[in-house]
N, C-alpha and C. Protein backbone atom coordinates (compact mmCIF):
# COMPACT_ATOMS: atom_id res chain seq x y z
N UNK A 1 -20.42 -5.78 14.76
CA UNK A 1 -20.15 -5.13 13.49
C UNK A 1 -18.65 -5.19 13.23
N UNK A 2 -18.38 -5.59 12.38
CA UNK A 2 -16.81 -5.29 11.55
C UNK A 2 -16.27 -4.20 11.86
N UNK A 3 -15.04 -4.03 12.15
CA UNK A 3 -14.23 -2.88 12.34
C UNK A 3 -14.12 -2.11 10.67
N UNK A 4 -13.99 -2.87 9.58
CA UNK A 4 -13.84 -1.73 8.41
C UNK A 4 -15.42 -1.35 8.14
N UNK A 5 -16.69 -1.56 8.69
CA UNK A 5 -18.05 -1.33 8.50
C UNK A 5 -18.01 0.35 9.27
N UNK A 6 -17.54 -0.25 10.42
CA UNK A 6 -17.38 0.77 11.86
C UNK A 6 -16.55 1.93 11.14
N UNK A 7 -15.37 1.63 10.57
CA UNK A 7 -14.51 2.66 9.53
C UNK A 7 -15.45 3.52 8.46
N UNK A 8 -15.82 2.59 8.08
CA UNK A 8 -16.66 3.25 6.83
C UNK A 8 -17.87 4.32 7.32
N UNK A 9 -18.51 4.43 8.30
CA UNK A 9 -19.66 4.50 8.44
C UNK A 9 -19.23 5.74 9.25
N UNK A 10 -17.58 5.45 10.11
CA UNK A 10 -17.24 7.17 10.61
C UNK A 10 -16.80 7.76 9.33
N UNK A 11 -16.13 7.47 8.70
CA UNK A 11 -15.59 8.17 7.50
C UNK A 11 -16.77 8.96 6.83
N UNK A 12 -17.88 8.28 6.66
CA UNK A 12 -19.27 8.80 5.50
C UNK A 12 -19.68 10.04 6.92
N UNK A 13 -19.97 9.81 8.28
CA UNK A 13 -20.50 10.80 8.60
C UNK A 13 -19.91 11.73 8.73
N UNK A 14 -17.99 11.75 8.95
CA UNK A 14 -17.20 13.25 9.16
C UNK A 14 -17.42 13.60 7.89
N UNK A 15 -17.48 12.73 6.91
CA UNK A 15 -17.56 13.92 5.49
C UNK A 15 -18.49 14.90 5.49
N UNK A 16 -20.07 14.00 5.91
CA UNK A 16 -20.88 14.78 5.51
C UNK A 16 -20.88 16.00 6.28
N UNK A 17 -20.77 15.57 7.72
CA UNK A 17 -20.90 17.01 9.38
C UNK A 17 -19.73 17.49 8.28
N UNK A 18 -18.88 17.47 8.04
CA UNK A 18 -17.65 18.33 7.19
C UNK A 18 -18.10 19.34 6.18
N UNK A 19 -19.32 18.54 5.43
CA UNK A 19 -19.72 19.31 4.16
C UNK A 19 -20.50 20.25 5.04
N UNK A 20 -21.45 19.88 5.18
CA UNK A 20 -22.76 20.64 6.19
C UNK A 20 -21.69 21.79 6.70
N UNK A 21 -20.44 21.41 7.46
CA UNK A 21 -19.48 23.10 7.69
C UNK A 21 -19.56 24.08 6.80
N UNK A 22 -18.61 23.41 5.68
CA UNK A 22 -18.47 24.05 4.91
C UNK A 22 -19.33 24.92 4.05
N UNK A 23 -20.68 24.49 3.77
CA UNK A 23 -21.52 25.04 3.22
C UNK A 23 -22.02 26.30 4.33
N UNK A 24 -22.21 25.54 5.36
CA UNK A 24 -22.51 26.62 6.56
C UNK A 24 -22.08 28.28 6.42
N UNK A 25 -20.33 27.54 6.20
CA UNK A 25 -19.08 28.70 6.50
C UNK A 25 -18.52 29.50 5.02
N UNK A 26 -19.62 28.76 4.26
CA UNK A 26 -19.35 29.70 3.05
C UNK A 26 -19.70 29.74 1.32
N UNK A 27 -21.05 28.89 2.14
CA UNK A 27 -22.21 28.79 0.75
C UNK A 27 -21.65 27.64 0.39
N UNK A 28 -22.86 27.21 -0.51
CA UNK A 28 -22.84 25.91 -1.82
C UNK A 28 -21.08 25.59 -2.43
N UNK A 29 -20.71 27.10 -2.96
CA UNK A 29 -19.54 27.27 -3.68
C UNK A 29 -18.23 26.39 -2.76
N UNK A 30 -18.61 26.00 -1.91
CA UNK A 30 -17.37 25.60 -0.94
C UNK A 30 -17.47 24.23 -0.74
N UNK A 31 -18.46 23.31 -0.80
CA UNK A 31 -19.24 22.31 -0.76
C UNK A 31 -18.56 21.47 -1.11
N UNK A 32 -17.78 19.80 -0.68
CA UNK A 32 -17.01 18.80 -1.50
C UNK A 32 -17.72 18.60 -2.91
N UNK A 33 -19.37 18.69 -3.36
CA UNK A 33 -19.56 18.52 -4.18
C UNK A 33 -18.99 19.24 -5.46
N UNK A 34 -18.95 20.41 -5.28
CA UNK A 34 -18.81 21.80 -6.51
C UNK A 34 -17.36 21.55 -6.54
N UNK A 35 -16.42 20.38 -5.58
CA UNK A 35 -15.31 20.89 -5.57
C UNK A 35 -14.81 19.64 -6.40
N UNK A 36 -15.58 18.26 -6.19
CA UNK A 36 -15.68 17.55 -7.34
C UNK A 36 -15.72 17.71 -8.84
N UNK A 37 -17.03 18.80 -8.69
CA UNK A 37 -17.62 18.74 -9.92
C UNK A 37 -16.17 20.03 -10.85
N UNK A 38 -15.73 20.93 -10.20
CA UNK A 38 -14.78 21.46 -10.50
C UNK A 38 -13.53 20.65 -10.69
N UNK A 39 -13.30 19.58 -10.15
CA UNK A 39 -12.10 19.22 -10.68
C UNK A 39 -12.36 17.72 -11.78
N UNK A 40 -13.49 17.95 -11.74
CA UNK A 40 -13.92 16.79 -13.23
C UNK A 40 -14.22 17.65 -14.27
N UNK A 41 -14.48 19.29 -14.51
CA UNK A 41 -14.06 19.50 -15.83
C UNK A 41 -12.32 20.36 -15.88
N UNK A 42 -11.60 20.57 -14.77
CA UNK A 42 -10.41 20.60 -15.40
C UNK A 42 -9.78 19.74 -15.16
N UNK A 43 -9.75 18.26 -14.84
CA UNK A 43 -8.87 17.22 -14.70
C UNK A 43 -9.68 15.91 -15.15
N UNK A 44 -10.15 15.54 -16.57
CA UNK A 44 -10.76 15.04 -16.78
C UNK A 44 -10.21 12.96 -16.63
N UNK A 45 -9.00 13.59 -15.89
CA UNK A 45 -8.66 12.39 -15.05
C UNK A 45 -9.02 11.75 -14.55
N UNK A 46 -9.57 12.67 -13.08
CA UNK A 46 -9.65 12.52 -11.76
C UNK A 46 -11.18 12.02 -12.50
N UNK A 47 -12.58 12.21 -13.06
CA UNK A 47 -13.62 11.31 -12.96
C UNK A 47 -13.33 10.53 -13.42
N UNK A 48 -12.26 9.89 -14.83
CA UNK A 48 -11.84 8.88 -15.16
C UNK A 48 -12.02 7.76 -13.56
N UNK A 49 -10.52 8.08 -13.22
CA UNK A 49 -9.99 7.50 -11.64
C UNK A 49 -10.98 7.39 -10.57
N UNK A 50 -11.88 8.47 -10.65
CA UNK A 50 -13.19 8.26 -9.65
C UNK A 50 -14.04 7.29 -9.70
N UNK A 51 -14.26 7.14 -11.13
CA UNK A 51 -15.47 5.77 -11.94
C UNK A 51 -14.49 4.73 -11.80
N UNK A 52 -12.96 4.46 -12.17
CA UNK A 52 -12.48 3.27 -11.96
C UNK A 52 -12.37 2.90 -10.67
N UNK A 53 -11.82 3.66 -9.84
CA UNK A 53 -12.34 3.32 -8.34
C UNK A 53 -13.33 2.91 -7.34
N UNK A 54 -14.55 3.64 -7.74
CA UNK A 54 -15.96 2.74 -7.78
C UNK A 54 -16.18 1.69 -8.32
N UNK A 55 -15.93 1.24 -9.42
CA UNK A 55 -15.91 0.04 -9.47
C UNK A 55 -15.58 -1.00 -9.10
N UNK A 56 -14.30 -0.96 -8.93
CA UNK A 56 -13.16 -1.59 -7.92
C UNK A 56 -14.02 -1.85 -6.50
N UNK A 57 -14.53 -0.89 -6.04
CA UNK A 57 -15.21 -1.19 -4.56
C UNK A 57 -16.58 -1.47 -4.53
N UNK A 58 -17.13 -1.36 -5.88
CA UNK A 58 -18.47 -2.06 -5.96
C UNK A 58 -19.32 -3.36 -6.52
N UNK A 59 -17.91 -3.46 -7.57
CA UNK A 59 -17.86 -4.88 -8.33
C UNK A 59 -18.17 -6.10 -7.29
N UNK A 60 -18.50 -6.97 -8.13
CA UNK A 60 -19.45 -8.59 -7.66
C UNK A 60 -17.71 -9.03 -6.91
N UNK A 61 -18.05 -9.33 -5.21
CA UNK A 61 -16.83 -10.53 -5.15
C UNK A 61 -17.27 -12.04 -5.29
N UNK A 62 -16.42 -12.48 -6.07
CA UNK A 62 -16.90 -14.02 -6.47
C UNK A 62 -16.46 -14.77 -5.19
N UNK A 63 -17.38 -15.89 -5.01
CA UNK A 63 -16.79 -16.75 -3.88
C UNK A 63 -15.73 -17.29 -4.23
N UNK A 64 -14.57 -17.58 -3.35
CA UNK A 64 -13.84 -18.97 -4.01
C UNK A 64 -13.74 -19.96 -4.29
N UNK A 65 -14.86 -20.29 -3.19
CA UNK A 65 -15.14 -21.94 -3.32
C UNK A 65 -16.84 -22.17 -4.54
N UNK A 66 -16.69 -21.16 -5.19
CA UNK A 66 -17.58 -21.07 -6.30
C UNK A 66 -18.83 -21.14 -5.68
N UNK A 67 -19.91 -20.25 -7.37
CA UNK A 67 -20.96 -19.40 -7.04
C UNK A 67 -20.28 -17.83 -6.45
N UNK A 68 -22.03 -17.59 -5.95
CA UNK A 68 -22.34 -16.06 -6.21
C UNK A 68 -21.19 -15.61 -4.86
């Protein structure tokens, strides 16, 4: 396996064991989600920057030597 696969795949599970804390240690209200969803209606930036960023990492890479 790839070392940035291996990256990715610790990164996704400390978030989640992270969230799962947090909710643990102090309800829903504490949750990365609510803390998202709170700073996408007062920084209607940051989902701007969130959606352009996903894209960026989900968009088609074209081969170089052409085709898919």
């Amino acid at each position: 396996m790839r070392k940035a696969a291996i990256f990715i795949i610790i990164m996704i599970v400390s978030i989640v064991v992270f969230d799962f804390y947090l909710i643990d240690q102090g309800g829903t209200g504490e949750s990365i989600s609510n803390q998202i969803i709170e700073w996408s209606y007062d920084y209607p930036a940051f989902t701007f920057l969130a959606g352009f960023t996903m894209g960026h990492l989900f968009w088609v890479i074209s081969n170089r030597k052409g085709g898919k």
